[in-house]
Structures are given as structure tokens and as C-alpha cells.
N, C-alpha and C. Protein backbone atom coordinates (compact mmCIF):
# COMPACT_ATOMS: atom_id res chain seq x y z
N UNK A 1 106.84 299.37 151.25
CA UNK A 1 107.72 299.11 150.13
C UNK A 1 108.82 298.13 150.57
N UNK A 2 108.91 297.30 150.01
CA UNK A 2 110.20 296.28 150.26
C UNK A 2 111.20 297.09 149.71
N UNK A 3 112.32 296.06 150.32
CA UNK A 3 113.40 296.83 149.70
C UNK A 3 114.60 295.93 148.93
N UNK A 4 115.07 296.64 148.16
CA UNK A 4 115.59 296.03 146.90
C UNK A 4 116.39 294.74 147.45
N UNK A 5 116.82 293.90 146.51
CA UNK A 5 117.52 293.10 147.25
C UNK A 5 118.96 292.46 145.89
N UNK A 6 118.34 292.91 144.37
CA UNK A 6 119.59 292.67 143.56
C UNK A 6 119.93 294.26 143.14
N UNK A 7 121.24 294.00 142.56
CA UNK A 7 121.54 294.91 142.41
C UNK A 7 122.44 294.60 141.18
N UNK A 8 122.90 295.26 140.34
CA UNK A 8 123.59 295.17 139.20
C UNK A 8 125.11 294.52 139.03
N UNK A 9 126.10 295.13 140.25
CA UNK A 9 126.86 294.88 140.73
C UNK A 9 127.55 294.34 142.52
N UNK A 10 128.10 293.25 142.33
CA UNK A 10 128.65 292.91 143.48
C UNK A 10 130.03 292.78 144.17
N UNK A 11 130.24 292.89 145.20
CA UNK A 11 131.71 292.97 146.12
C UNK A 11 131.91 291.64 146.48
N UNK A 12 132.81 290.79 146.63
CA UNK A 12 133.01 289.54 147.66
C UNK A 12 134.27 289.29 147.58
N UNK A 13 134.19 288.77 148.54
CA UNK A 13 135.69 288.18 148.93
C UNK A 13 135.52 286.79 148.97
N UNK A 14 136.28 285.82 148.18
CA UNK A 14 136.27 284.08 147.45
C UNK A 14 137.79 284.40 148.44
N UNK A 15 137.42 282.44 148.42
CA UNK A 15 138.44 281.42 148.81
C UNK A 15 139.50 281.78 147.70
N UNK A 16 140.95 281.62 148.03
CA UNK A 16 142.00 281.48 146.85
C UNK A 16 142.19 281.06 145.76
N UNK A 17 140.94 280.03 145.79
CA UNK A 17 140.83 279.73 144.45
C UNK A 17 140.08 279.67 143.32
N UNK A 18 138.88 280.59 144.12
CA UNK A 18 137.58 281.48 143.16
C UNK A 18 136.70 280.53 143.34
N UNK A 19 136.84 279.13 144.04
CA UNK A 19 135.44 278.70 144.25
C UNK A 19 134.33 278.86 144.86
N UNK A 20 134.40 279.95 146.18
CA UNK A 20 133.37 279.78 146.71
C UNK A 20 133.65 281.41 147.67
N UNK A 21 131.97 282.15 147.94
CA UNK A 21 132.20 283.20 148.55
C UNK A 21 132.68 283.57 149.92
N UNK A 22 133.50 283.72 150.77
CA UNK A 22 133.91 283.75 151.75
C UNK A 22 133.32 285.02 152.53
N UNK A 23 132.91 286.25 152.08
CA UNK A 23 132.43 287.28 152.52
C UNK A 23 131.34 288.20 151.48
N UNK A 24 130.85 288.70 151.41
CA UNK A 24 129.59 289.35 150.79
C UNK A 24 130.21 291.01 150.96
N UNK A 25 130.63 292.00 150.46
CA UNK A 25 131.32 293.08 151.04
C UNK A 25 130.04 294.15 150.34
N UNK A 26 129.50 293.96 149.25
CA UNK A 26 128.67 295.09 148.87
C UNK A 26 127.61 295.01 147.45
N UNK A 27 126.85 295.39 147.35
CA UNK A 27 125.69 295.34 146.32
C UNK A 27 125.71 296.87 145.63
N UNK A 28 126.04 296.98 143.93
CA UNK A 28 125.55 298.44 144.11
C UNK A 28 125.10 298.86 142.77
N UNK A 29 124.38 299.41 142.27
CA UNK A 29 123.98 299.60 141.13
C UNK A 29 124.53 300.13 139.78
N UNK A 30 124.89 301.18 140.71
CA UNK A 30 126.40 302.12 139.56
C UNK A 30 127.68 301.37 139.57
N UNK A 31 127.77 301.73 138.30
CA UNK A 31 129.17 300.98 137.84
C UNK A 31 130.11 301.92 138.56
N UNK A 32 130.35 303.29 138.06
CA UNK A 32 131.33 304.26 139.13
C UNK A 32 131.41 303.98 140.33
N UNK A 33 130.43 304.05 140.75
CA UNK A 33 130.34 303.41 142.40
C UNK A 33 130.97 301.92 143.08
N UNK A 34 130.35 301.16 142.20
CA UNK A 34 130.75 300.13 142.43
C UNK A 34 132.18 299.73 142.20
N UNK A 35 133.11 300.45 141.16
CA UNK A 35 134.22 300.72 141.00
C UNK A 35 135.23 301.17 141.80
N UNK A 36 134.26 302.51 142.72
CA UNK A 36 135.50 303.24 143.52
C UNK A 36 135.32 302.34 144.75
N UNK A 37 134.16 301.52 145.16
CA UNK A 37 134.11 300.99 146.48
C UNK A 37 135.09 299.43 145.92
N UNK A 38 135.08 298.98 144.93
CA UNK A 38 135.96 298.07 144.95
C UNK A 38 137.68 298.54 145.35
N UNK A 39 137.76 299.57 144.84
CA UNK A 39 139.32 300.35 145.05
C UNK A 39 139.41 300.21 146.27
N UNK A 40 138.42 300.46 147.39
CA UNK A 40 138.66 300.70 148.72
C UNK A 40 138.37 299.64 149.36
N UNK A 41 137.78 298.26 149.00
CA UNK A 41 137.68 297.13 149.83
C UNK A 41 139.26 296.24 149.41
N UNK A 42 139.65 296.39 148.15
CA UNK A 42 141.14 295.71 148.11
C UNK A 42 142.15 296.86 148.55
N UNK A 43 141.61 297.85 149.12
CA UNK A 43 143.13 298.66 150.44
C UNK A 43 142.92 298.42 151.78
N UNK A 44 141.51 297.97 151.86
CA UNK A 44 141.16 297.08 153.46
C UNK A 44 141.35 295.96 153.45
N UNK A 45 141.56 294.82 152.71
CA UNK A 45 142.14 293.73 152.85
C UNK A 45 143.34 293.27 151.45
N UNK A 46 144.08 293.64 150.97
CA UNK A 46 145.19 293.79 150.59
C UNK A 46 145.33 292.35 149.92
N UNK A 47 145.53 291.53 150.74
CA UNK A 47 146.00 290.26 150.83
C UNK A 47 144.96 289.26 150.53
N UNK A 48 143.39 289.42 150.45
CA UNK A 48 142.25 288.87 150.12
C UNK A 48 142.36 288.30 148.61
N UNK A 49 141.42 287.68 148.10
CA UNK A 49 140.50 287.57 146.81
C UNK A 49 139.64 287.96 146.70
N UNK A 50 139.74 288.86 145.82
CA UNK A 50 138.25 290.02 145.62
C UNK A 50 137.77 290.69 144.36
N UNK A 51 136.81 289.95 144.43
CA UNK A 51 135.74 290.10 143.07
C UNK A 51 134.84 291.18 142.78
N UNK A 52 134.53 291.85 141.47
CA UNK A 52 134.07 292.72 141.46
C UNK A 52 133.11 292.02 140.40
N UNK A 53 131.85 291.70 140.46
CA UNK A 53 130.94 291.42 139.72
C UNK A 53 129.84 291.72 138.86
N UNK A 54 129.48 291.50 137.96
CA UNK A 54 128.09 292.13 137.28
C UNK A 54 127.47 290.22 137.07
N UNK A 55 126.45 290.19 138.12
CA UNK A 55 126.00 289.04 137.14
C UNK A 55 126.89 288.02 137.77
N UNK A 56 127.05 287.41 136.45
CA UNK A 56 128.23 286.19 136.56
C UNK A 56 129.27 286.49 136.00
N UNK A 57 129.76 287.91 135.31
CA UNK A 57 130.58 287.92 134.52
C UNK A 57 131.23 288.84 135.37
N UNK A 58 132.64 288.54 135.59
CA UNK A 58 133.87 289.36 135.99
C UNK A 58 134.12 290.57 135.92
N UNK A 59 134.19 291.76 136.69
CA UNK A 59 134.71 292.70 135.82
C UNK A 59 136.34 293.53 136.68
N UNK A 60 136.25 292.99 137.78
CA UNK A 60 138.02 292.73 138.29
C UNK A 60 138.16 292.12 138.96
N UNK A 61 139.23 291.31 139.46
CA UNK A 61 139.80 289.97 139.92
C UNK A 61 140.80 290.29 140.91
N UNK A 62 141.00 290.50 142.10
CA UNK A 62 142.61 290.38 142.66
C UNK A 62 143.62 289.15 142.65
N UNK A 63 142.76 288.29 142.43
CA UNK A 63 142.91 287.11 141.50
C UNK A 63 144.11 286.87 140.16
N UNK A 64 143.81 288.03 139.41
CA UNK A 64 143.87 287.80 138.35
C UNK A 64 144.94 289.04 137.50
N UNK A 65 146.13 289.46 139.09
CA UNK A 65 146.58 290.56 139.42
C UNK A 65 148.16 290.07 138.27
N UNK A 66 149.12 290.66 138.16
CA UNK A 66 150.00 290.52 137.07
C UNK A 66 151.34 290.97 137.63
């Protein structure tokens, strides 16, 4: 059996200015999941840009913080 290789949701860490991926942090299928592991990759790097993805479409930004 191969093994999976997309997944619904993604982790990364982008350049400052959202152009381009700087790190790959996680793949995961569940949205919950993929949610609480985003909580815990922006308290390990704080100071990063870090994307929480479905797809191509956004679904949190540290980016995009207020």
C-alpha cells in the first residue's frame, strides 16, 4: 500500500511576505486537528509566518494578525 501523500489540510511557514514556502510543518486531514496543531506550531515559532491551509484557500494567517 502506498502511502497517502495529500491531505486536506496544510501547515507552513512563508517568507514575510506570503510568497513563497519556507518550511512544510504538517499535512492533516481533520480540520480539529489540523486546528489544534496550528495553535501549537505558532507557540513554537512565535515570530514566523504561518499558514494554515485547505487547498489554496486560507483558513489562518499569522500574517494577517490585528
Amino acid at each position: 500500500m502506498k502511502p497517502k501523500r495529500h491531505f486536506a489540510f496544510t501547515i507552513d511557514i512563508w517568507d514575510d511576505v506570503g510568497d513563497s514556502i519556507i518550511k512544510h510543518v504538517a499535512s492533516i486531514d481533520n480540520f480539529e486537528a489540523a486546528r489544534a496543531a496550528y495553535v501549537e506550531v505558532v507557540k513554537q515559532w512565535p515570530a514566523a509566518r504561518i499558514m494554515l491551509r485547505q487547498g489554496a484557500r486560507v483558513v489562518k494567517d499569522t500574517g494577517q494578525r490585528q
